[in-house]
PDB file of N, CA and C in Angstrom:
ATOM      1  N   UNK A   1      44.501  16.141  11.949  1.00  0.00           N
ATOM      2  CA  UNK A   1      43.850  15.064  12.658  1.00  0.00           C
ATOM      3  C   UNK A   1      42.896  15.657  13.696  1.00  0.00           C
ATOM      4  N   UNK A   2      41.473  15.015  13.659  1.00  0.00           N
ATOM      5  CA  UNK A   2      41.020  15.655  14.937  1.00  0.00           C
ATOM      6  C   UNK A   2      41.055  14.947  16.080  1.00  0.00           C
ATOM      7  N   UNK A   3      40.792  15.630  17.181  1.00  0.00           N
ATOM      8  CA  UNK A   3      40.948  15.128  18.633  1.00  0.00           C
ATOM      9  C   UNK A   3      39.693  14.814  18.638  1.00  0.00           C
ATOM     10  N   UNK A   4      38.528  15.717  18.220  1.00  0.00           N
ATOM     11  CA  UNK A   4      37.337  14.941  18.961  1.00  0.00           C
ATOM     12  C   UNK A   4      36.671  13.850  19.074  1.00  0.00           C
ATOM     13  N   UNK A   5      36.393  13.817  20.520  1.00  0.00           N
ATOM     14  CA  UNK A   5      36.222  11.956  21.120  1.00  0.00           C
ATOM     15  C   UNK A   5      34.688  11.679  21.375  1.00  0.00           C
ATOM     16  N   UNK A   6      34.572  10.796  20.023  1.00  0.00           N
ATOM     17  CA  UNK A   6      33.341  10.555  20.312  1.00  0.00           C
ATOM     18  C   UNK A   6      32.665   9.495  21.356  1.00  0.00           C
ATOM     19  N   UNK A   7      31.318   9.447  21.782  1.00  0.00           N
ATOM     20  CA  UNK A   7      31.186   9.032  22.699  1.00  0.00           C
ATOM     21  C   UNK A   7      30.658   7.465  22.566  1.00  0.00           C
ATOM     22  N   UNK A   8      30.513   6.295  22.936  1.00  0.00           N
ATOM     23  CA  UNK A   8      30.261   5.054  22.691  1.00  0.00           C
ATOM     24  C   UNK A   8      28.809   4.920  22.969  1.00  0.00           C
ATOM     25  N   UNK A   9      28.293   4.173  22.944  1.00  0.00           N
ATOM     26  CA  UNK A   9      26.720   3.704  23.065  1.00  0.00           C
ATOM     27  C   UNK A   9      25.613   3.824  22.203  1.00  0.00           C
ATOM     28  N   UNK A  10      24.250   3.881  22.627  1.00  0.00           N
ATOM     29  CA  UNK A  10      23.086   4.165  21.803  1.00  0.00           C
ATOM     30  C   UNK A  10      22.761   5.226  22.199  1.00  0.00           C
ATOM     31  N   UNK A  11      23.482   6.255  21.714  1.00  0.00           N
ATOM     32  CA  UNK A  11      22.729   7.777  21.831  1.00  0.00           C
ATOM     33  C   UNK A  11      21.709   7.743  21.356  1.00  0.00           C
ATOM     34  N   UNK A  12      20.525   8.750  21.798  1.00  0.00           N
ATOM     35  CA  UNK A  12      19.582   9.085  20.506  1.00  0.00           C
ATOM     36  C   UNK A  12      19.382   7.975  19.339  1.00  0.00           C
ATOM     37  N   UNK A  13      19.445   6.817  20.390  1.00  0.00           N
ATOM     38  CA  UNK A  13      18.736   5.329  19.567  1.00  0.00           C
ATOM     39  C   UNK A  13      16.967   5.597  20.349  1.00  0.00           C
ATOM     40  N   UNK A  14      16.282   5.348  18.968  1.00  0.00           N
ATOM     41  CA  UNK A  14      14.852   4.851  20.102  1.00  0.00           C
ATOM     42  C   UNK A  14      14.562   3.704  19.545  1.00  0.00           C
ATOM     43  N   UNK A  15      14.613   2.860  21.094  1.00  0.00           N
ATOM     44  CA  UNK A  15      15.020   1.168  20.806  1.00  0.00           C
ATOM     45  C   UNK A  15      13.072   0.744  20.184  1.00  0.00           C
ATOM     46  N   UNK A  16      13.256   0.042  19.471  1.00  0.00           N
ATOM     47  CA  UNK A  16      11.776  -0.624  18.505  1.00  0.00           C
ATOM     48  C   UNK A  16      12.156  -2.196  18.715  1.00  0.00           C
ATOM     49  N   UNK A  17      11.129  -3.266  18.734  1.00  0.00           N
ATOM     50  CA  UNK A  17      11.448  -4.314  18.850  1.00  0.00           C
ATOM     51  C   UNK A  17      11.532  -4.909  17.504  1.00  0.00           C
ATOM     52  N   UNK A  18      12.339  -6.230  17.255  1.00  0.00           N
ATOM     53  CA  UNK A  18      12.133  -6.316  15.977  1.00  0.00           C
ATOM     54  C   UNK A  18      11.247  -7.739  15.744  1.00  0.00           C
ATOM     55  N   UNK A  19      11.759  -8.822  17.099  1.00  0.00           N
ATOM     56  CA  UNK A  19      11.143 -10.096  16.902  1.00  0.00           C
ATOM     57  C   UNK A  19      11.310 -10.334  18.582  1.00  0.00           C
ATOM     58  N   UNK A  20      11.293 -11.120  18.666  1.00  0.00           N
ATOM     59  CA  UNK A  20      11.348 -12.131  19.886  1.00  0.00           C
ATOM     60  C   UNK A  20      11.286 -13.626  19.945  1.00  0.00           C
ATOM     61  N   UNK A  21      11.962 -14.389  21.050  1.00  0.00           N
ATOM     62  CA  UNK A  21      12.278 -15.797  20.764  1.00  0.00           C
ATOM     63  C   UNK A  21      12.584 -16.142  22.457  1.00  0.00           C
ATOM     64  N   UNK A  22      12.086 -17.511  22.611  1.00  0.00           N
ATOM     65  CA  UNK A  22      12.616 -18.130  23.542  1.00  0.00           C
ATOM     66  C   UNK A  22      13.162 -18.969  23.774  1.00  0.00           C
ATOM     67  N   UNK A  23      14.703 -18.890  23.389  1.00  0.00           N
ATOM     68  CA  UNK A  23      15.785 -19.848  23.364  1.00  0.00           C
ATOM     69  C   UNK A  23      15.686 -20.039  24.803  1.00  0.00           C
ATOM     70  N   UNK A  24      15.942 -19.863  25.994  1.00  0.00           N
ATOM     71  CA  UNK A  24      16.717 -20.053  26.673  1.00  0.00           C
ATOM     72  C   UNK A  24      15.334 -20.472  27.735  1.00  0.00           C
ATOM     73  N   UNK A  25      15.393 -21.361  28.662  1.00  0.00           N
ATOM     74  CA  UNK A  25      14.343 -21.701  29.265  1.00  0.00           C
ATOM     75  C   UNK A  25      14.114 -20.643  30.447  1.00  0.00           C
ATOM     76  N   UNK A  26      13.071 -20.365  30.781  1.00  0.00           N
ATOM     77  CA  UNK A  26      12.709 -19.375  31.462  1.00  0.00           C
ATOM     78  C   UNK A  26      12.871 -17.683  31.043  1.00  0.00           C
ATOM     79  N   UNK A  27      13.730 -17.961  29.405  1.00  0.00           N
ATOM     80  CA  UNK A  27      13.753 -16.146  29.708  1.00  0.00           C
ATOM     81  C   UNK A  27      12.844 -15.672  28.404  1.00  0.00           C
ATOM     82  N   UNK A  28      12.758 -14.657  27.684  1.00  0.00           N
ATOM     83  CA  UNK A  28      12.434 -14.065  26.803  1.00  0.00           C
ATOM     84  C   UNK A  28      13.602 -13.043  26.484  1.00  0.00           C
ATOM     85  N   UNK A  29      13.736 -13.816  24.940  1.00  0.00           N
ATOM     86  CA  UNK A  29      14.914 -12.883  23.836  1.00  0.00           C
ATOM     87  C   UNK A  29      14.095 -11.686  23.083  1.00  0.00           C
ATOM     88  N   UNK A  30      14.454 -10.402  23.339  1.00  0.00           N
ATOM     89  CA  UNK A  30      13.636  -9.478  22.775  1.00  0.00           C
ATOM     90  C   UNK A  30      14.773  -8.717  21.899  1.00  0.00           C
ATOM     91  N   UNK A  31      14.408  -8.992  20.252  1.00  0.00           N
ATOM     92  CA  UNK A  31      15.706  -8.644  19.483  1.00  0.00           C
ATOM     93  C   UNK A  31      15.508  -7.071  18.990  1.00  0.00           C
ATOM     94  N   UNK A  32      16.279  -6.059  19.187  1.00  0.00           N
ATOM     95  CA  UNK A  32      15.867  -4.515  18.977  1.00  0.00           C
ATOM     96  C   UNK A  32      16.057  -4.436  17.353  1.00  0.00           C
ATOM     97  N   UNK A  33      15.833  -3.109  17.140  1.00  0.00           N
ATOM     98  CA  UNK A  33      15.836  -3.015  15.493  1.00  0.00           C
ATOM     99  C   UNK A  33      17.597  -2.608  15.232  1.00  0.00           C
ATOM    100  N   UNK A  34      17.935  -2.038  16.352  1.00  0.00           N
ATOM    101  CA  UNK A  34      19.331  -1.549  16.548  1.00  0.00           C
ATOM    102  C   UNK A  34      20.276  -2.429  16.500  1.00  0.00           C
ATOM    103  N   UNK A  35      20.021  -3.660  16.692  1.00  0.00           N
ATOM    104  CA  UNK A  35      21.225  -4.788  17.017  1.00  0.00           C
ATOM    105  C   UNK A  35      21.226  -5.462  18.415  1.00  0.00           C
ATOM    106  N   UNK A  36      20.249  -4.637  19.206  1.00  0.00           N
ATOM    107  CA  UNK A  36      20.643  -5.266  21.134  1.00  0.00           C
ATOM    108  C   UNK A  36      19.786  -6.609  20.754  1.00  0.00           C
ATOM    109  N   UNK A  37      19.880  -7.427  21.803  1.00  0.00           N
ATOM    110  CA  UNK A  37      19.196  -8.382  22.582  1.00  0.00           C
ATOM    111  C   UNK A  37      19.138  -8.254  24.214  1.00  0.00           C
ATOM    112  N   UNK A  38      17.909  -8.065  23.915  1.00  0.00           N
ATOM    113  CA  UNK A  38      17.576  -8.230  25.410  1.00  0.00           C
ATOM    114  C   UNK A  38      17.009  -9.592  26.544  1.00  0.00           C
ATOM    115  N   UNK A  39      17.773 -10.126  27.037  1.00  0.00           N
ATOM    116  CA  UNK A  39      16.985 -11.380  27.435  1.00  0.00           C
ATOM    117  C   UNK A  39      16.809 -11.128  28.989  1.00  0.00           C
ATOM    118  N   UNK A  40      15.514 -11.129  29.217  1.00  0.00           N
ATOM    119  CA  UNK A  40      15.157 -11.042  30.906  1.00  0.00           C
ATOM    120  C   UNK A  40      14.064 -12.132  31.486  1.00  0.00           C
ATOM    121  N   UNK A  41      14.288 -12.947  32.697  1.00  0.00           N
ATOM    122  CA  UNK A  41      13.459 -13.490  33.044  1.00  0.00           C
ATOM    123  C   UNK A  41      11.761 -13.260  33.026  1.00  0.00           C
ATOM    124  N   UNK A  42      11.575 -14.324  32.381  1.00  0.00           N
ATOM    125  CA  UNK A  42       9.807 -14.520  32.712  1.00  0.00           C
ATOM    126  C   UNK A  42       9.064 -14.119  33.976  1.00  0.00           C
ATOM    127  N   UNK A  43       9.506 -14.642  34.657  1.00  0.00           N
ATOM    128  CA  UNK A  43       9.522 -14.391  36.413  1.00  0.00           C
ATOM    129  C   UNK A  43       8.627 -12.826  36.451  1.00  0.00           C
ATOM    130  N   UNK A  44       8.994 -11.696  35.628  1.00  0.00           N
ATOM    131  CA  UNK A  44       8.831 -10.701  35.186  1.00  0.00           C
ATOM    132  C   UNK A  44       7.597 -10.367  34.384  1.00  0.00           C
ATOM    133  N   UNK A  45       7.462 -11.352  34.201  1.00  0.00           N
ATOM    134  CA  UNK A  45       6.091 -11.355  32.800  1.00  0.00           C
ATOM    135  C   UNK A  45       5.244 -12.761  33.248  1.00  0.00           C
ATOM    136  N   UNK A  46       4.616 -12.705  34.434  1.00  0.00           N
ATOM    137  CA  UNK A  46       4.357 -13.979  34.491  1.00  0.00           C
ATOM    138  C   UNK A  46       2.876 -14.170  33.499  1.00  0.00           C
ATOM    139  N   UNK A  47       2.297 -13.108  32.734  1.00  0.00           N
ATOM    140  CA  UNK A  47       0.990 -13.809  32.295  1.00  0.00           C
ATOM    141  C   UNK A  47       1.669 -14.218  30.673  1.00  0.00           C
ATOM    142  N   UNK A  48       3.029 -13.802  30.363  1.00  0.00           N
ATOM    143  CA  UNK A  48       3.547 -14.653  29.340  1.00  0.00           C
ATOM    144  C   UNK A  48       4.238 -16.400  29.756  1.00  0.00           C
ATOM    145  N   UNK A  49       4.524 -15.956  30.905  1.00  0.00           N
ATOM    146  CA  UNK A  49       5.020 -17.377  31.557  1.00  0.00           C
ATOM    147  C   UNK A  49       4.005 -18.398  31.558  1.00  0.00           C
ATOM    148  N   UNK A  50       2.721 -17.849  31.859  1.00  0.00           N
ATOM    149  CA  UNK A  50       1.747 -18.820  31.916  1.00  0.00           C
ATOM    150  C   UNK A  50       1.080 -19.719  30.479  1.00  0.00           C
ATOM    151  N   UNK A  51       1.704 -18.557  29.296  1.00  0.00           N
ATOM    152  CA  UNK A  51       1.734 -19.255  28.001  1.00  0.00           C
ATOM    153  C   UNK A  51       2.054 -20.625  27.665  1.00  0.00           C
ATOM    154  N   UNK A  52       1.542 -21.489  27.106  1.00  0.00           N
ATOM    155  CA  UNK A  52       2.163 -22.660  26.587  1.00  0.00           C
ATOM    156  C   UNK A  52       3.151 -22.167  25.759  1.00  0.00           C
ATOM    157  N   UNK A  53       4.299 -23.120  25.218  1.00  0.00           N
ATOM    158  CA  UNK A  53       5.311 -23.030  24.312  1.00  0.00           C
ATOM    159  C   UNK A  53       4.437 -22.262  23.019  1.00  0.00           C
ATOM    160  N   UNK A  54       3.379 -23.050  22.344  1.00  0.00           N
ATOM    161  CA  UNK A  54       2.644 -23.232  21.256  1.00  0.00           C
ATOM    162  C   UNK A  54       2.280 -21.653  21.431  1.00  0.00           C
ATOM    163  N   UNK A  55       1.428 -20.773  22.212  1.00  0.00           N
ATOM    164  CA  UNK A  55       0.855 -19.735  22.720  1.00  0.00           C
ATOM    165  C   UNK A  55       2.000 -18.792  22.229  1.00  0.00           C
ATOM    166  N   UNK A  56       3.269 -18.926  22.885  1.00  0.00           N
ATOM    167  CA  UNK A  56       4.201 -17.960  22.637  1.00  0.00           C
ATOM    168  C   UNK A  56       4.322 -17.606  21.261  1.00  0.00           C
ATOM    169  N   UNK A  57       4.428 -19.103  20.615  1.00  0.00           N
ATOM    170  CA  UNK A  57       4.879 -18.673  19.132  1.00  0.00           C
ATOM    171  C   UNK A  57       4.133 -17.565  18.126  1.00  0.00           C
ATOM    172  N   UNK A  58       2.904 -17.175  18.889  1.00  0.00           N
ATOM    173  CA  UNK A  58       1.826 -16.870  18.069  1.00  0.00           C
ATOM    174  C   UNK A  58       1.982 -15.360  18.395  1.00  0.00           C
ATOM    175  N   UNK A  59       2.476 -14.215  18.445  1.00  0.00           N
ATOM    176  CA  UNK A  59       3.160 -13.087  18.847  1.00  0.00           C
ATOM    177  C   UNK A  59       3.209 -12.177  17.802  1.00  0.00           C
ATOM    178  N   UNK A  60       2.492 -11.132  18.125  1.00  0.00           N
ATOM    179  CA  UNK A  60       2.538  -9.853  17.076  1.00  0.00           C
ATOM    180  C   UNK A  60       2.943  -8.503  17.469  1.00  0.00           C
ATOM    181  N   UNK A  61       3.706  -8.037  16.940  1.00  0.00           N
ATOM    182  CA  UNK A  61       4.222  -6.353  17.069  1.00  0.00           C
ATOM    183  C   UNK A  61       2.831  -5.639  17.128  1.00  0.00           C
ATOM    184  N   UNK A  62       2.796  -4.596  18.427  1.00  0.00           N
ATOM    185  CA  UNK A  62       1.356  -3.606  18.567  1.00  0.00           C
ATOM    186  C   UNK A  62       2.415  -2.644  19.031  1.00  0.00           C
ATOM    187  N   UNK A  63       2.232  -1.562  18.066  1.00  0.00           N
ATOM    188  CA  UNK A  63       2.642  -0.040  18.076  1.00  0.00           C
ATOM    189  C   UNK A  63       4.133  -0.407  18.452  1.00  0.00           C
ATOM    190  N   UNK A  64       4.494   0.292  19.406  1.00  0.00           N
ATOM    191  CA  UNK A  64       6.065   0.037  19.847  1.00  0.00           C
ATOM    192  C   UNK A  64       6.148  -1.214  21.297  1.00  0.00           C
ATOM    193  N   UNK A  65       5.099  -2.086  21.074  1.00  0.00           N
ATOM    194  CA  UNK A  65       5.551  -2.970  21.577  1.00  0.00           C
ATOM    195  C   UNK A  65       4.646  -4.578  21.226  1.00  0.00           C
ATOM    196  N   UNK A  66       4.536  -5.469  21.898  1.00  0.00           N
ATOM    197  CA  UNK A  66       4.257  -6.503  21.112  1.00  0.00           C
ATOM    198  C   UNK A  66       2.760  -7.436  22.191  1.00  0.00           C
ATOM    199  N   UNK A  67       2.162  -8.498  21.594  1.00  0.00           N
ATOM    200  CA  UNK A  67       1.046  -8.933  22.483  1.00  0.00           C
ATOM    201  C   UNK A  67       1.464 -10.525  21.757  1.00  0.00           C
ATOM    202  N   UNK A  68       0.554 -11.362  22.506  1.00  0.00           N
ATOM    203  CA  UNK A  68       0.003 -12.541  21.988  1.00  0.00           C
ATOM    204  C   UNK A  68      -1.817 -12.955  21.555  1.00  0.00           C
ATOM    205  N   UNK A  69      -1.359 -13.562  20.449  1.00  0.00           N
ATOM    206  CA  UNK A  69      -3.404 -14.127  20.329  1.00  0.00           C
ATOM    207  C   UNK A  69      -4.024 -14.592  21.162  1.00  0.00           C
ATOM    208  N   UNK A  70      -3.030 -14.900  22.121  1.00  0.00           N
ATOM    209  CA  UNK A  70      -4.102 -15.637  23.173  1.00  0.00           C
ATOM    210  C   UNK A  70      -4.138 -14.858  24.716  1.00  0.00           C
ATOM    211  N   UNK A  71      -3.637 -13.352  24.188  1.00  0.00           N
ATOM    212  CA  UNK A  71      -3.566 -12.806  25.523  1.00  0.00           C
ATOM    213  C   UNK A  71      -4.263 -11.719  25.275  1.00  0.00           C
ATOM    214  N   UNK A  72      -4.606 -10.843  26.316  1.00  0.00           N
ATOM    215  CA  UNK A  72      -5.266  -9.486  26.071  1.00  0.00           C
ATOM    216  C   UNK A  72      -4.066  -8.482  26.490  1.00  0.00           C
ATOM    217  N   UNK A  73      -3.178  -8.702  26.825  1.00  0.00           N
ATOM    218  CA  UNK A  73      -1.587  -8.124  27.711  1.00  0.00           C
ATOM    219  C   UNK A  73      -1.158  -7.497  26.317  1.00  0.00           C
ATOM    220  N   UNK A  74      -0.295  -6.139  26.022  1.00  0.00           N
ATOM    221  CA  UNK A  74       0.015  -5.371  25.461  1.00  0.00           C
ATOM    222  C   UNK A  74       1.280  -5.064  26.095  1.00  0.00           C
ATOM    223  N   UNK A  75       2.910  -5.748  26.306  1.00  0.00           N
ATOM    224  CA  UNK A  75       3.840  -5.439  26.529  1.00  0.00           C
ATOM    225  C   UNK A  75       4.986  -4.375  25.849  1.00  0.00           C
ATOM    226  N   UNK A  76       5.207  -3.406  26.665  1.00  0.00           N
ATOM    227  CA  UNK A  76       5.643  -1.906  25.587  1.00  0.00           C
ATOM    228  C   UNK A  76       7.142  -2.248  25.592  1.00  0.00           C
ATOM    229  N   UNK A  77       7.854  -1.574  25.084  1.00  0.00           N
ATOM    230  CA  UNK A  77       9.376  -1.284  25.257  1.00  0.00           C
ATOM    231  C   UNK A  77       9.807  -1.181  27.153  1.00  0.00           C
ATOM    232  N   UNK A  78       8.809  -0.107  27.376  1.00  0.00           N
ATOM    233  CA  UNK A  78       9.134   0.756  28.842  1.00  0.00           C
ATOM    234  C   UNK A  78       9.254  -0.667  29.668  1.00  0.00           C
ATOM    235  N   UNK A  79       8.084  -1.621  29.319  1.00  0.00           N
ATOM    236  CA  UNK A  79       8.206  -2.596  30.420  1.00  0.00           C
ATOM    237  C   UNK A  79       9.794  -3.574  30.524  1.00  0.00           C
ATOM    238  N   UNK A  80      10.347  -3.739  28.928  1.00  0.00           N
ATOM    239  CA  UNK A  80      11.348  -4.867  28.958  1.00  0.00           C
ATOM    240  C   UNK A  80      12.197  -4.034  29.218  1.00  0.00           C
ATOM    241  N   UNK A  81      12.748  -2.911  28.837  1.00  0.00           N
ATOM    242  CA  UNK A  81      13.848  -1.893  29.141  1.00  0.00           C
ATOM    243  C   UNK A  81      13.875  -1.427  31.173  1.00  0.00           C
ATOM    244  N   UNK A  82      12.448  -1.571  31.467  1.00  0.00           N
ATOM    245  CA  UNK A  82      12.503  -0.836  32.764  1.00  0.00           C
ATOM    246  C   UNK A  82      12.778   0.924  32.977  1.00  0.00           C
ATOM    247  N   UNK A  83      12.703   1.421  32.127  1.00  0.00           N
ATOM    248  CA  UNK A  83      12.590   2.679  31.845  1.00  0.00           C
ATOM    249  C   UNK A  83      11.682   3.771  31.524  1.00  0.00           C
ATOM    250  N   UNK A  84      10.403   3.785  32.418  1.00  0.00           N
ATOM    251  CA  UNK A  84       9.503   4.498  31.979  1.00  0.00           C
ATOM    252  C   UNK A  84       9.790   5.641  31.251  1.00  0.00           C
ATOM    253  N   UNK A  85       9.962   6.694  31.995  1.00  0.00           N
ATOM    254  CA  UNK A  85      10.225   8.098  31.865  1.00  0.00           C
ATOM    255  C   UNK A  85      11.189   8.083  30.118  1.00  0.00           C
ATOM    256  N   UNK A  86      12.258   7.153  30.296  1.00  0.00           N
ATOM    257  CA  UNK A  86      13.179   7.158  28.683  1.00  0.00           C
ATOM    258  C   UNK A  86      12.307   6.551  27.459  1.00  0.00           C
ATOM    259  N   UNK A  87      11.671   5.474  27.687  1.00  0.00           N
ATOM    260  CA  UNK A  87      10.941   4.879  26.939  1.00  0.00           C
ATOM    261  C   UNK A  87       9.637   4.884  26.401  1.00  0.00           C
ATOM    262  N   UNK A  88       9.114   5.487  27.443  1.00  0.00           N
ATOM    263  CA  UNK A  88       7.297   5.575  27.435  1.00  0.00           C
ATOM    264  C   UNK A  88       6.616   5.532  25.838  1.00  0.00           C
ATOM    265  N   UNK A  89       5.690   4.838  25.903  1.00  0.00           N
ATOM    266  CA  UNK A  89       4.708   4.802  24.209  1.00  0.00           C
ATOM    267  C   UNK A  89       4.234   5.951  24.156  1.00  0.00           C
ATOM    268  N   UNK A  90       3.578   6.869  25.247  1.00  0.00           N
ATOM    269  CA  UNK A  90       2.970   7.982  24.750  1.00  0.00           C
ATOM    270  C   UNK A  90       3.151   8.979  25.577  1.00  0.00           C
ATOM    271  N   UNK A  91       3.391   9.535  24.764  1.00  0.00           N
ATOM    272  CA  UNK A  91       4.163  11.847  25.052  1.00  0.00           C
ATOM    273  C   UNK A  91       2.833  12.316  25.856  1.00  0.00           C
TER     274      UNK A  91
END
């Protein structure tokens, strides 16, 4: 039998978005390719807040992170995670 104890979490995950949704009023559901959900206030993103409902729906994946058609805003991983330095789009 072995003893060794492995360790829990997302090691050496690099989180990718997969979709996004806004169930919940005021927040944004950001679904990973890994299985997380991330839901964090708008409050945070206010030029998505300023979106109409209709606006939101219209949302496309750019590189490792995502925009809207009706925005010029380019939101990365680093921003919803809060993790520059772990997350950053470019080396």
């Amino acid at each position: 039998m072995s003893t060794e104890r492995k360790i829990e979490g997302f090691w050496n995950s690099t989180p990718q978005i997969q979709k996004i949704a806004f169930h919940i009023r005021g927040k944004i559901s950001v679904y990973l390719t890994d299985g997380r959900i991330i839901i964090t206030p708008l409050s945070h993103f206010p030029s998505i807040k300023k979106l109409s409902v209709k606006q939101r729906q219209k949302w496309y994946l750019f590189g490792n992170g995502l925009s809207f058609d009706n925005s010029t805003e380019v939101y990365h991983i680093e921003q919803i995670l809060g993790n520059y330095n772990e997350y950053r789009h470019e080396v």
